[in-house]
N, C-alpha and C. Protein backbone atom coordinates (compact mmCIF):
# COMPACT_ATOMS: atom_id res chain seq x y z
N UNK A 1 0.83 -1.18 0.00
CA UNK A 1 0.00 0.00 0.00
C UNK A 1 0.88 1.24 0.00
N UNK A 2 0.56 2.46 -0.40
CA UNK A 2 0.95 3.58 -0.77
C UNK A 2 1.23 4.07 0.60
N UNK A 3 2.23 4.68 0.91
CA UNK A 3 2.35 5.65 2.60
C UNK A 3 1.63 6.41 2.56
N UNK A 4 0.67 6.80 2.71
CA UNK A 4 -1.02 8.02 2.67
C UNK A 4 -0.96 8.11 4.56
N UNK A 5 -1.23 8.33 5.08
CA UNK A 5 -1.67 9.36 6.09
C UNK A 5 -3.92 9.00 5.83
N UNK A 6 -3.74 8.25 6.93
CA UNK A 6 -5.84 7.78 7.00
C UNK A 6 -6.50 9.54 7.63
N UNK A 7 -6.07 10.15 8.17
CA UNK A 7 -6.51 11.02 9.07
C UNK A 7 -6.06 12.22 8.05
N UNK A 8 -4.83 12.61 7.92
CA UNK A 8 -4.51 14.00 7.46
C UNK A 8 -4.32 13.96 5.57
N UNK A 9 -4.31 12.79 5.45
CA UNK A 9 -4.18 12.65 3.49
C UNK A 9 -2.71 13.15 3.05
N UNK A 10 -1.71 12.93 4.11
CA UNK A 10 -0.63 13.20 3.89
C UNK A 10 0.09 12.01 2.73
N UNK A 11 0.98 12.56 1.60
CA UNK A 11 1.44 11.35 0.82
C UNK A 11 2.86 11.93 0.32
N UNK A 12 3.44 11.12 -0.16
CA UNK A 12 5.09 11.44 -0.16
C UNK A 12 5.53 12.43 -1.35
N UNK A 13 6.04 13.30 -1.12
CA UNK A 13 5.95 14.56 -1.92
C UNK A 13 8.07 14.27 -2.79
N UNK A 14 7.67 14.90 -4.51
CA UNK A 14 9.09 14.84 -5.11
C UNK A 14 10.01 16.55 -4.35
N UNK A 15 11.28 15.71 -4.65
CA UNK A 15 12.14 16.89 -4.16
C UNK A 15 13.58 16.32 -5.03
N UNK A 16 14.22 17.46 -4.26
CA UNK A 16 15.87 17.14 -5.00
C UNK A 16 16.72 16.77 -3.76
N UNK A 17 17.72 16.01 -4.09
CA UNK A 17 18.90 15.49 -3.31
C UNK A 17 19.71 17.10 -4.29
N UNK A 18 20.72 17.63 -3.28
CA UNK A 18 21.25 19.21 -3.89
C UNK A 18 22.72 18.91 -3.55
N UNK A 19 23.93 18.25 -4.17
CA UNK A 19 24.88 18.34 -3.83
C UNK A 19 25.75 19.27 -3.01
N UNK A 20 27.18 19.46 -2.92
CA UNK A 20 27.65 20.58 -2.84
C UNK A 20 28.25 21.01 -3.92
N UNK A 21 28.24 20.09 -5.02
CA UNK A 21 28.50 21.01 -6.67
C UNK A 21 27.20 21.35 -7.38
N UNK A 22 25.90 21.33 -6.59
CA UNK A 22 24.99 22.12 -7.09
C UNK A 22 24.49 20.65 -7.79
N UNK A 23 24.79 19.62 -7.85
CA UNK A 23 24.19 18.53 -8.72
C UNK A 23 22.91 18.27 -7.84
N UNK A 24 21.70 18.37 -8.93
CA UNK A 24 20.22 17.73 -8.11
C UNK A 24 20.07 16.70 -9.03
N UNK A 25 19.45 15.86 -7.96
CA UNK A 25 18.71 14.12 -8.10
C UNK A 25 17.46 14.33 -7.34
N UNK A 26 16.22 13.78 -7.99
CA UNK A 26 15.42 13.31 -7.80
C UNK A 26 15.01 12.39 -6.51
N UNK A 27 14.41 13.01 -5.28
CA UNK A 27 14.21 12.19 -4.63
C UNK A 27 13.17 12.18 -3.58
N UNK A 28 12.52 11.42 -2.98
CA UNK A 28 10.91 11.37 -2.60
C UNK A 28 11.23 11.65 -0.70
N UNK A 29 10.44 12.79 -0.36
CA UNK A 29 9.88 12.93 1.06
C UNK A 29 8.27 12.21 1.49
N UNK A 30 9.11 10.89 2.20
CA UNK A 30 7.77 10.58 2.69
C UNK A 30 7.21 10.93 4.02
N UNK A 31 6.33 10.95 4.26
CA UNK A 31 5.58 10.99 5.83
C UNK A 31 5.62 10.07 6.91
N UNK A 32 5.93 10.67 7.87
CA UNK A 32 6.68 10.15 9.14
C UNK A 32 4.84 9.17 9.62
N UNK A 33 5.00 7.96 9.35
CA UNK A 33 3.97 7.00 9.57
C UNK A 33 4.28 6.67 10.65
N UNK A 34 2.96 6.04 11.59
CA UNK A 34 3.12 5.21 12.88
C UNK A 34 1.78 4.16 12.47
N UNK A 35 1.85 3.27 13.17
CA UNK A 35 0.49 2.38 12.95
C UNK A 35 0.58 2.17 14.56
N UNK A 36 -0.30 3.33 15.24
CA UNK A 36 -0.80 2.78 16.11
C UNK A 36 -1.89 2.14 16.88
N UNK A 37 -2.27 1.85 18.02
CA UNK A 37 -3.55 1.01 18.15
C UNK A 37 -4.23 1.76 19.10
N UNK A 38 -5.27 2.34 18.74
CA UNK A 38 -5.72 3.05 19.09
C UNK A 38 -7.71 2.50 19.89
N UNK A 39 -7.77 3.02 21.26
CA UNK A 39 -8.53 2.38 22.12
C UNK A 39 -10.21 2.99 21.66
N UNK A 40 -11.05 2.45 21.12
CA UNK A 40 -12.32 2.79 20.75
C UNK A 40 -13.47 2.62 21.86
N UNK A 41 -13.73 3.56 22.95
CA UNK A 41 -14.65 3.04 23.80
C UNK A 41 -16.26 2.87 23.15
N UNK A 42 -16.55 3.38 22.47
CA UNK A 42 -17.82 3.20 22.20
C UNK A 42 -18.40 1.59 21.29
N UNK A 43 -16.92 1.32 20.42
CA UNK A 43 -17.45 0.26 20.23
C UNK A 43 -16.49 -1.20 21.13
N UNK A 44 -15.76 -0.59 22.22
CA UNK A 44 -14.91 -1.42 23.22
C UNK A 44 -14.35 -2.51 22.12
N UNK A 45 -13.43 -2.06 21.13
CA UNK A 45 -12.71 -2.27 21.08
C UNK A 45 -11.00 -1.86 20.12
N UNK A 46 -10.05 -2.28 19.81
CA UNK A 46 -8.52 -1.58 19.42
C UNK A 46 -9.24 -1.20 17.56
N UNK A 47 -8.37 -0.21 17.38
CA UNK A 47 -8.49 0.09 16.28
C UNK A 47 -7.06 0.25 15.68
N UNK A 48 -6.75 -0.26 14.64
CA UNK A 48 -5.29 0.41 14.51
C UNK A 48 -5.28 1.35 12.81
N UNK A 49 -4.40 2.42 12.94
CA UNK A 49 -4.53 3.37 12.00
C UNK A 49 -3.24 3.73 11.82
N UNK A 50 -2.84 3.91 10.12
CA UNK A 50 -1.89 4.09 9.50
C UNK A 50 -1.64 6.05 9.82
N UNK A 51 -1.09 6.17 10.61
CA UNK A 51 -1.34 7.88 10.71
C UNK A 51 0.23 8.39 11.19
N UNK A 52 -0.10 9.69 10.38
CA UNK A 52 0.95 10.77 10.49
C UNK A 52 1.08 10.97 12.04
N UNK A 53 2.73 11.34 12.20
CA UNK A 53 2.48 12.26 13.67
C UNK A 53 1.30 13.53 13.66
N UNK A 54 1.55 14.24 12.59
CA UNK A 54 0.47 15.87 13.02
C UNK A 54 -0.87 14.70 12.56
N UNK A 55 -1.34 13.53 11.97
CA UNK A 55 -2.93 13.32 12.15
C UNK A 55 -2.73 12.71 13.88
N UNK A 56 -1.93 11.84 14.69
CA UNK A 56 -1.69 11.70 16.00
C UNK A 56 -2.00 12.34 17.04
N UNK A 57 -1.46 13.94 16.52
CA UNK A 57 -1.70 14.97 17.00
C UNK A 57 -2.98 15.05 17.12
N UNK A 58 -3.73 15.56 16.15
CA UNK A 58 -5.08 15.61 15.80
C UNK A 58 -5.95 15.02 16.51
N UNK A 59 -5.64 13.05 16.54
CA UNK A 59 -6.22 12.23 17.41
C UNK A 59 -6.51 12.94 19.01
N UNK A 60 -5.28 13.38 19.49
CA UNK A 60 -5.21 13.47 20.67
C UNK A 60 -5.77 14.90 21.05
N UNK A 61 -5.86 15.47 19.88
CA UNK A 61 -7.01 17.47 20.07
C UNK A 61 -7.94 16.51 20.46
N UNK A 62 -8.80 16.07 19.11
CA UNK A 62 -10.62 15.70 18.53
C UNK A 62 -10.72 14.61 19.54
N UNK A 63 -10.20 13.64 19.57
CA UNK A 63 -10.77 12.10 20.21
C UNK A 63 -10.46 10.95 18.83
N UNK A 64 -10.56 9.89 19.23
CA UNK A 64 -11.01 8.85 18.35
C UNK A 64 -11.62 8.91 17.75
N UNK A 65 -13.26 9.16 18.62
CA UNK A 65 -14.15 9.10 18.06
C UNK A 65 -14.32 10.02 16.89
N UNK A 66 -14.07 11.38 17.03
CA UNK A 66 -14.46 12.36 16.18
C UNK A 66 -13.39 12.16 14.82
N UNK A 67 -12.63 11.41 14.92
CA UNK A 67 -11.43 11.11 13.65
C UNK A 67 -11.97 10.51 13.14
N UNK A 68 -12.72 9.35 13.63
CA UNK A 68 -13.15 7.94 12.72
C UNK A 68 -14.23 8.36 12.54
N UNK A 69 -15.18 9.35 12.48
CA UNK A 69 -16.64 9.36 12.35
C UNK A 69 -16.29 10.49 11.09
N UNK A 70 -15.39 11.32 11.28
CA UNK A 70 -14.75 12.13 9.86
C UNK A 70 -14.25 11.18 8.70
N UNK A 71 -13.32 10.29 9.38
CA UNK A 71 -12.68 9.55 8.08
C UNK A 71 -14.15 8.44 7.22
N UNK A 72 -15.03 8.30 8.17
CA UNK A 72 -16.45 7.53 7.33
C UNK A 72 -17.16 8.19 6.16
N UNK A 73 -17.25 10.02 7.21
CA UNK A 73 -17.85 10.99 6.21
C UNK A 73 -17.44 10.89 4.74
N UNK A 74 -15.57 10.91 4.52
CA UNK A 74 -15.10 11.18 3.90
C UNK A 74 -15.33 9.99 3.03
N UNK A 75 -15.31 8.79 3.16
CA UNK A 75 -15.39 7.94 2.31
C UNK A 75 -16.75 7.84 1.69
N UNK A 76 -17.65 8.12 2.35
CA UNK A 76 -18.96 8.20 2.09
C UNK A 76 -19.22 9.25 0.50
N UNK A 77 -18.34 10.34 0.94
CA UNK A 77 -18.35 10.94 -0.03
C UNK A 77 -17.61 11.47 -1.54
């Protein structure tokens, strides 16, 4: 699967490798992934999610709940 970010839609962006003779190469910034397991009380039980630190972040502003009831919206639509 592609490194995507479930929460923030983060995905690995092109850039240059920049020598010190000025030589650029082609090369990919991906997003700092965690898969963690994350505790769902309403439906008692683990959830685990492919997520960025800043969607982590996010988790820990909104709740669980309010992440996963966004990421449904989104697919829905």
């Amino acid at each position: 699967m592609s490194p995507v970010c479930q929460v923030t839609g983060k995905k690995p962006m092109k850039g240059h490798h920049v020598s010190h003779a000025n030589n650029k190469t082609i090369r990919t910034f991906e997003p700092n992934l965690l898969y963690p397991r994350l505790w769902v009380e309403s439906q008692n039980r683990w959830v685990r999610l492919r997520v960025s630190t800043a969607g982590l972040r996010g988790i820990d502003k909104l709740g669980v709940e309010a992440v996963l009831a966004e990421i449904k919206a989104r697919k829905k639509a």
